[in-house]
N, C-alpha and C. Protein backbone atom coordinates (compact mmCIF):
# COMPACT_ATOMS: atom_id res chain seq x y z
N UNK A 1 98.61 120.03 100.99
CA UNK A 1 97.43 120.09 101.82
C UNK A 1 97.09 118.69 102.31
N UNK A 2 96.52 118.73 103.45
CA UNK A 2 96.14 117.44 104.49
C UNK A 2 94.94 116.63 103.36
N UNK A 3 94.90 115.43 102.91
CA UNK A 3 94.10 114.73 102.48
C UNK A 3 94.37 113.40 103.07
N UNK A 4 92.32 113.38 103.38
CA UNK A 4 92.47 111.23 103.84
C UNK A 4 91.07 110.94 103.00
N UNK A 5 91.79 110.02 102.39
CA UNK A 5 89.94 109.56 101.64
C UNK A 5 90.12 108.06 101.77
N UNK A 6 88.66 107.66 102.15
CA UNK A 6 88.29 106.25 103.67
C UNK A 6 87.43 105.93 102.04
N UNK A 7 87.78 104.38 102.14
CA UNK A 7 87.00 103.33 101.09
C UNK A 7 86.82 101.98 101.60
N UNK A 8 86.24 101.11 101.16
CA UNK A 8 85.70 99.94 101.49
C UNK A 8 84.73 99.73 102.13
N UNK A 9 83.78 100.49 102.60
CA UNK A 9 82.72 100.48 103.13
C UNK A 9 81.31 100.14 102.17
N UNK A 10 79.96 99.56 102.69
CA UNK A 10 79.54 98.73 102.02
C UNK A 10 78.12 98.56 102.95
N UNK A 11 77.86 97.52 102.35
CA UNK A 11 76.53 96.75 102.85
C UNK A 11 76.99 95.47 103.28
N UNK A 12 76.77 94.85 104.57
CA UNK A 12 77.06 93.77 105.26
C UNK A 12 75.90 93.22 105.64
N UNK A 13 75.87 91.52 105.70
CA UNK A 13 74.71 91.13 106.64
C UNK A 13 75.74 91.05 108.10
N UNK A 14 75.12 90.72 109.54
CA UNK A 14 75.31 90.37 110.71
C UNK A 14 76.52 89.61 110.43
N UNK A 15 77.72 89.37 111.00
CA UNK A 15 78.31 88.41 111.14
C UNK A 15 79.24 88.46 109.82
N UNK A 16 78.91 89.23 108.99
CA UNK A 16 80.21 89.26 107.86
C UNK A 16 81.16 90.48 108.70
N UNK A 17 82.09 90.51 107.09
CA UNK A 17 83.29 91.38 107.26
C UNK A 17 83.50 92.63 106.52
N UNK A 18 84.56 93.38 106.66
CA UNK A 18 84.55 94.58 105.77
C UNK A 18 85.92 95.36 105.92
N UNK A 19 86.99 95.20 105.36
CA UNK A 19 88.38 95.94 105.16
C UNK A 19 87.76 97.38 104.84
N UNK A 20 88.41 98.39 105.55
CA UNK A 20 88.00 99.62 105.01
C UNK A 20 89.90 99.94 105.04
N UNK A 21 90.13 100.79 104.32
CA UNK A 21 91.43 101.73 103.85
C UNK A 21 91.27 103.20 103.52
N UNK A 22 92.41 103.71 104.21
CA UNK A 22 92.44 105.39 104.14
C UNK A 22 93.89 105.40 103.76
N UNK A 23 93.89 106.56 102.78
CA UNK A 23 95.14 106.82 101.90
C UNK A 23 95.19 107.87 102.56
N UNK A 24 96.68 108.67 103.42
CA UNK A 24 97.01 109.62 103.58
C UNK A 24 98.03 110.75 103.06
N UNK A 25 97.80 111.78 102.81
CA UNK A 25 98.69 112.42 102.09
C UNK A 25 98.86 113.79 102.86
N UNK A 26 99.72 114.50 102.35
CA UNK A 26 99.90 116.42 102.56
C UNK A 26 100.41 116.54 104.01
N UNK A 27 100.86 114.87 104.90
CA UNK A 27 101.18 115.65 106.08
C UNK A 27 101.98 114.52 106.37
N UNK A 28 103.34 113.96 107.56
CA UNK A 28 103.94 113.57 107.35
C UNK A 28 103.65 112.02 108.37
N UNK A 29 102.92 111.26 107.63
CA UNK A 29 101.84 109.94 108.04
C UNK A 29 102.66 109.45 108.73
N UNK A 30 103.84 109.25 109.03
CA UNK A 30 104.75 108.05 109.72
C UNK A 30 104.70 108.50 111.13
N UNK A 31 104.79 109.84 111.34
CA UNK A 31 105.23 110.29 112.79
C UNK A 31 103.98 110.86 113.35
N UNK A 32 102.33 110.75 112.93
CA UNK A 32 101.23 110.25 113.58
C UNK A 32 100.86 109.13 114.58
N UNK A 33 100.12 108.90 115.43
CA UNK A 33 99.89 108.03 115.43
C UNK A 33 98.30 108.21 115.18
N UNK A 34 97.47 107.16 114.42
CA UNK A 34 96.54 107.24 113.64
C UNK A 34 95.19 106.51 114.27
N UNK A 35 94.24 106.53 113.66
CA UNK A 35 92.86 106.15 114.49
C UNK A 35 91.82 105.90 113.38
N UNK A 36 90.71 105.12 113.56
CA UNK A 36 89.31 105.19 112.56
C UNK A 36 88.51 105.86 113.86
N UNK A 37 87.51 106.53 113.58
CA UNK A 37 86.57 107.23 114.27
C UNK A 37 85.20 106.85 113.41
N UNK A 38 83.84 106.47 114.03
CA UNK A 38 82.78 106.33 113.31
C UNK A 38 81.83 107.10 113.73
N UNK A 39 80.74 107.49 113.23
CA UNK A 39 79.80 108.72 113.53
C UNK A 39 78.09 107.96 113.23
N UNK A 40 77.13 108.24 113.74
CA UNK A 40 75.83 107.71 113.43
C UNK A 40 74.94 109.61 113.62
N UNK A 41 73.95 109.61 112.83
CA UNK A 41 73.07 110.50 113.03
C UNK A 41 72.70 110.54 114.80
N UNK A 42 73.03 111.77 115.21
CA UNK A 42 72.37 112.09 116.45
C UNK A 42 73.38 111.73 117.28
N UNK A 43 74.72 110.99 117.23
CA UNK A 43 75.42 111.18 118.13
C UNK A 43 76.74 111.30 117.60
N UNK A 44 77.70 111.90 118.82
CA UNK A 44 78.99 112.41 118.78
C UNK A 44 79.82 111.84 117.69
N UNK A 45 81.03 111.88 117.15
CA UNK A 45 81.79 110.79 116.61
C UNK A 45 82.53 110.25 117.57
N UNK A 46 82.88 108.46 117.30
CA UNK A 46 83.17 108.14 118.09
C UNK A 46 84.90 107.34 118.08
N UNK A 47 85.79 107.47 118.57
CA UNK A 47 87.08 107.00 118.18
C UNK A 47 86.84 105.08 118.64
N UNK A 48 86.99 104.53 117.84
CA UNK A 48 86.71 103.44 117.65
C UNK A 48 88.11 101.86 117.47
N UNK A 49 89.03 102.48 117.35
CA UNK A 49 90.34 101.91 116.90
C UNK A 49 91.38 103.27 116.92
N UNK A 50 92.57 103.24 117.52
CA UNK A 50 93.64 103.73 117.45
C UNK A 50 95.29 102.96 117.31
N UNK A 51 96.29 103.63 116.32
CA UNK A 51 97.19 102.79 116.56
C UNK A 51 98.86 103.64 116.43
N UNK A 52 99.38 103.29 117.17
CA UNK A 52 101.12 104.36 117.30
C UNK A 52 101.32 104.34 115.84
N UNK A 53 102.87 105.51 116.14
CA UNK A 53 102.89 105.86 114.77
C UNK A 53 103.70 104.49 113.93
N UNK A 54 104.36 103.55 114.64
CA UNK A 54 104.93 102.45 114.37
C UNK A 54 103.91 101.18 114.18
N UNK A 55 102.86 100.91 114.61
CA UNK A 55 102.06 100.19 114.38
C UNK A 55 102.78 98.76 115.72
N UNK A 56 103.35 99.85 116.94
CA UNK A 56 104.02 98.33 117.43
C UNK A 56 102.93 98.67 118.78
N UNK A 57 101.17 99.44 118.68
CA UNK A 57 100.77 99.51 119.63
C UNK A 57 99.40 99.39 119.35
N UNK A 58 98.61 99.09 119.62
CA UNK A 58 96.93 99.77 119.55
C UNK A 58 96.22 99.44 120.57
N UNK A 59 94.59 100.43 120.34
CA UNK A 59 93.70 100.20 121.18
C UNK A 59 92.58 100.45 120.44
N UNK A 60 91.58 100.01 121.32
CA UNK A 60 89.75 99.73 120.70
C UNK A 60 89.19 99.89 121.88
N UNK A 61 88.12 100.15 121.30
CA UNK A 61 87.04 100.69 122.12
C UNK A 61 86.11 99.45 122.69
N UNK A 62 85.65 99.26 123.74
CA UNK A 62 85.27 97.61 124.49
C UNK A 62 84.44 97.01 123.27
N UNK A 63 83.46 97.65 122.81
CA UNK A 63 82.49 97.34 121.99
C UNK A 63 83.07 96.98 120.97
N UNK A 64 84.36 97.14 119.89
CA UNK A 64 84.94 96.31 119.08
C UNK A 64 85.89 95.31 119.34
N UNK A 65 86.24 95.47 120.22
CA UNK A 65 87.50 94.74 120.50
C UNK A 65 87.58 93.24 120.42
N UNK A 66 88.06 92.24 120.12
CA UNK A 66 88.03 91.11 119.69
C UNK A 66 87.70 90.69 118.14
N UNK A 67 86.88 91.81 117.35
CA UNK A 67 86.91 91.55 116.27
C UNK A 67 86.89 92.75 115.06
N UNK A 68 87.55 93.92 115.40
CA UNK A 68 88.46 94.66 114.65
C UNK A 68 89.53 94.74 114.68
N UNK A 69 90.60 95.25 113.94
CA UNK A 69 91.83 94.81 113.93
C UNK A 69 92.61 96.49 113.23
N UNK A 70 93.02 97.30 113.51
CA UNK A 70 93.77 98.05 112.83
C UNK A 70 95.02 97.87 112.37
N UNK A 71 95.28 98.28 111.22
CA UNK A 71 96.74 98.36 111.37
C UNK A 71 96.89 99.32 110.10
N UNK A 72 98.75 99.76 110.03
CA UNK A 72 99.51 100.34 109.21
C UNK A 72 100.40 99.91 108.12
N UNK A 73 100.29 101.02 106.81
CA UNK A 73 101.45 100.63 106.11
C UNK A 73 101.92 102.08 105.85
N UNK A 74 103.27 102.44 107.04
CA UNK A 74 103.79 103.76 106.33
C UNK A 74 104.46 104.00 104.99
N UNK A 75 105.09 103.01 104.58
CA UNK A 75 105.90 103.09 103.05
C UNK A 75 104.51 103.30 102.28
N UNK A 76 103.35 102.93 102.82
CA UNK A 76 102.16 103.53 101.26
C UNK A 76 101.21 104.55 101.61
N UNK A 77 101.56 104.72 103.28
CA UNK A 77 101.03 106.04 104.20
C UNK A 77 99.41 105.50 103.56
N UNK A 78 99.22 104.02 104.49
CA UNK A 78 97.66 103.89 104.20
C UNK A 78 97.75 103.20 105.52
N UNK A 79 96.20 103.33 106.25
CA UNK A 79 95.49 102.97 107.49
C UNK A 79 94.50 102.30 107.02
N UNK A 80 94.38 100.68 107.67
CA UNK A 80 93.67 99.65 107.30
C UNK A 80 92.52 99.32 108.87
N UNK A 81 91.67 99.08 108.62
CA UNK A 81 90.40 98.70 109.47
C UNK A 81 89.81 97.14 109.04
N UNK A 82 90.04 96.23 109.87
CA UNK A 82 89.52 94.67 109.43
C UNK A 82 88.56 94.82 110.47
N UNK A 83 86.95 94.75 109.69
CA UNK A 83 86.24 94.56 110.87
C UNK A 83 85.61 93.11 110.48
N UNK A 84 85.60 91.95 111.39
CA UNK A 84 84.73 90.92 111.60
C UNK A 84 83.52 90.87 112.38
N UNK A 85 83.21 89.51 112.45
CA UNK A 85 81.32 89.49 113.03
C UNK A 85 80.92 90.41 113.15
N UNK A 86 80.65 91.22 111.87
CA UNK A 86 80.09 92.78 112.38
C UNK A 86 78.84 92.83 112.99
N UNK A 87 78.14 93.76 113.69
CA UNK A 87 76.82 93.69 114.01
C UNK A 87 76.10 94.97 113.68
N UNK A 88 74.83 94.94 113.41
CA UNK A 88 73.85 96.24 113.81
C UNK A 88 74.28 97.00 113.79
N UNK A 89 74.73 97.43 115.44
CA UNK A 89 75.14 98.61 116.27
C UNK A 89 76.48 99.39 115.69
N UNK A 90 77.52 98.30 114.83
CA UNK A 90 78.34 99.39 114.14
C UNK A 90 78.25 99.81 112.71
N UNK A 91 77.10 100.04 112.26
CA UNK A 91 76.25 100.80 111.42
C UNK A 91 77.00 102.37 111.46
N UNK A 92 77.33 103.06 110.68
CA UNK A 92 78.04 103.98 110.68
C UNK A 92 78.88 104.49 109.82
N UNK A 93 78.95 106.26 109.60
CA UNK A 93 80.20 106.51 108.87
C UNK A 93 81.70 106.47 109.21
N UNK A 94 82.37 106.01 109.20
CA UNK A 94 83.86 105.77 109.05
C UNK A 94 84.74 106.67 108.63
N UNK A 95 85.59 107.07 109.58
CA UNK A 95 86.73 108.51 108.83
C UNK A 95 87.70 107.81 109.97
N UNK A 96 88.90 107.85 108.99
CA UNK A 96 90.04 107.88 109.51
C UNK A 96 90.62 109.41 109.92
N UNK A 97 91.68 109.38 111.09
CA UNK A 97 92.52 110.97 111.34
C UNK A 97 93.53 110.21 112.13
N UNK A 98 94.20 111.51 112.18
CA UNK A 98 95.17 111.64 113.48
C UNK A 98 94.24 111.02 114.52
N UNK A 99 95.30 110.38 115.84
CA UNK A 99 94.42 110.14 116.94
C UNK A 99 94.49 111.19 118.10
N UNK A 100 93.16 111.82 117.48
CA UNK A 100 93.40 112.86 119.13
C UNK A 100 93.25 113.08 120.46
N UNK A 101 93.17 111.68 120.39
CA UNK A 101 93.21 111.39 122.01
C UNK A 101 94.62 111.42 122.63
N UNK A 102 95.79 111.56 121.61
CA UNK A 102 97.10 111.36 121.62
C UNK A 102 97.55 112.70 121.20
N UNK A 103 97.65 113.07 120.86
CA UNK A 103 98.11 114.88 120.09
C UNK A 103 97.23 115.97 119.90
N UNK A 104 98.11 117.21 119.85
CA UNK A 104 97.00 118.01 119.17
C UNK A 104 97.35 118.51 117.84
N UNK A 105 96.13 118.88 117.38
CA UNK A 105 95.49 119.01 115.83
C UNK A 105 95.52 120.62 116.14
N UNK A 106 96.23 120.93 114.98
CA UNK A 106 96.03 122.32 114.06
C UNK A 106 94.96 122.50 113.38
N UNK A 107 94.80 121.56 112.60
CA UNK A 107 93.88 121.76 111.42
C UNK A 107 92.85 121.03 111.88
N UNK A 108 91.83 121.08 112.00
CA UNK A 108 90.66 120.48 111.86
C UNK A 108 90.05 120.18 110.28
N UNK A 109 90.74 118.75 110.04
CA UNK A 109 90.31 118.62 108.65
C UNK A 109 90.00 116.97 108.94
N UNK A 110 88.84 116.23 108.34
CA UNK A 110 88.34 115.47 107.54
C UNK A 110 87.63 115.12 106.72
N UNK A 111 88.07 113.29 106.37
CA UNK A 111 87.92 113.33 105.08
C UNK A 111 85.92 112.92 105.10
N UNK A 112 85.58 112.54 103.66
CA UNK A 112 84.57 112.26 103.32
C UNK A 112 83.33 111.31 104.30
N UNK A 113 84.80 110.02 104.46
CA UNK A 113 83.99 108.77 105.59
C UNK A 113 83.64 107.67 104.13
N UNK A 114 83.63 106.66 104.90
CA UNK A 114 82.94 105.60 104.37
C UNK A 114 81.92 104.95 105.04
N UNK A 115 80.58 105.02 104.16
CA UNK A 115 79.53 104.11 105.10
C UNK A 115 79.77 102.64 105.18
N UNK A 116 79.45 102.22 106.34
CA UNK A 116 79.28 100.73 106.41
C UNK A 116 77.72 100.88 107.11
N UNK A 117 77.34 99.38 106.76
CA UNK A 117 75.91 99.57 106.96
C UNK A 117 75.69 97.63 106.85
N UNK A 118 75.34 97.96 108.33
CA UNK A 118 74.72 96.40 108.81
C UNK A 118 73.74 95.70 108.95
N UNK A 119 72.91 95.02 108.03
CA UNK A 119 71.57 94.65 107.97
C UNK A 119 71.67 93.14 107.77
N UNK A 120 70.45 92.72 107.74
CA UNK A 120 70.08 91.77 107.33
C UNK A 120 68.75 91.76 106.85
């Protein structure tokens, strides 16, 4: 069965950092290509970072770009999120998936999420 469970999420002030990691299992992680998606009360979820199934591609969304960083390790079928100068506005739960802006999904399954949460 499809399992992703998202960790490293936390309490940040402005301007710090935060590695988040998703362990994937039950489906065959290499020949994905993979994504973090973040969600806030009251609006949509939002795909936020995407990256091929080789890790020789990615993209971000304008609002992170310059200081998140995705990337892959298929030999441990884990998806890594480096976010720097975080701010405010990306306050949010965190779930890694498939990227479905790129394929389609059978299953509609995710995982738990990890909060990150930006204050000062």
């Amino acid at each position: 069965e499809v399992h992703l469970a998202e960790s490293g999420g936390g309490l940040v002030q402005p301007g710090g950092s935060l590695r988040l990691s998703c362990a994937g299992s039950g489906f065959t992680f290499y020949a994905y290509p993979m994504a973090w998606y973040r969600q806030t009360p009251g609006k949509a979820r939002e795909l936020v970072a995407g990256i091929s199934e080789t890790g020789d591609s990615t993209k971000y969304v304008d609002s992170v770009k310059g200081r998140f960083t995705i990337s892959r390790d298929n030999s441990k079928k884990m998806l890594y999120l480096q976010m720097n100068n975080l701010k405010p506005e990306d306050t949010a739960v965190y779930y890694c998936n498939p990227d479905r802006s790129a394929i389609r999904i059978e299953v509609d399954y995710w995982g738990q999420g990890t909060q990150v949460t930006v204050s000062s």
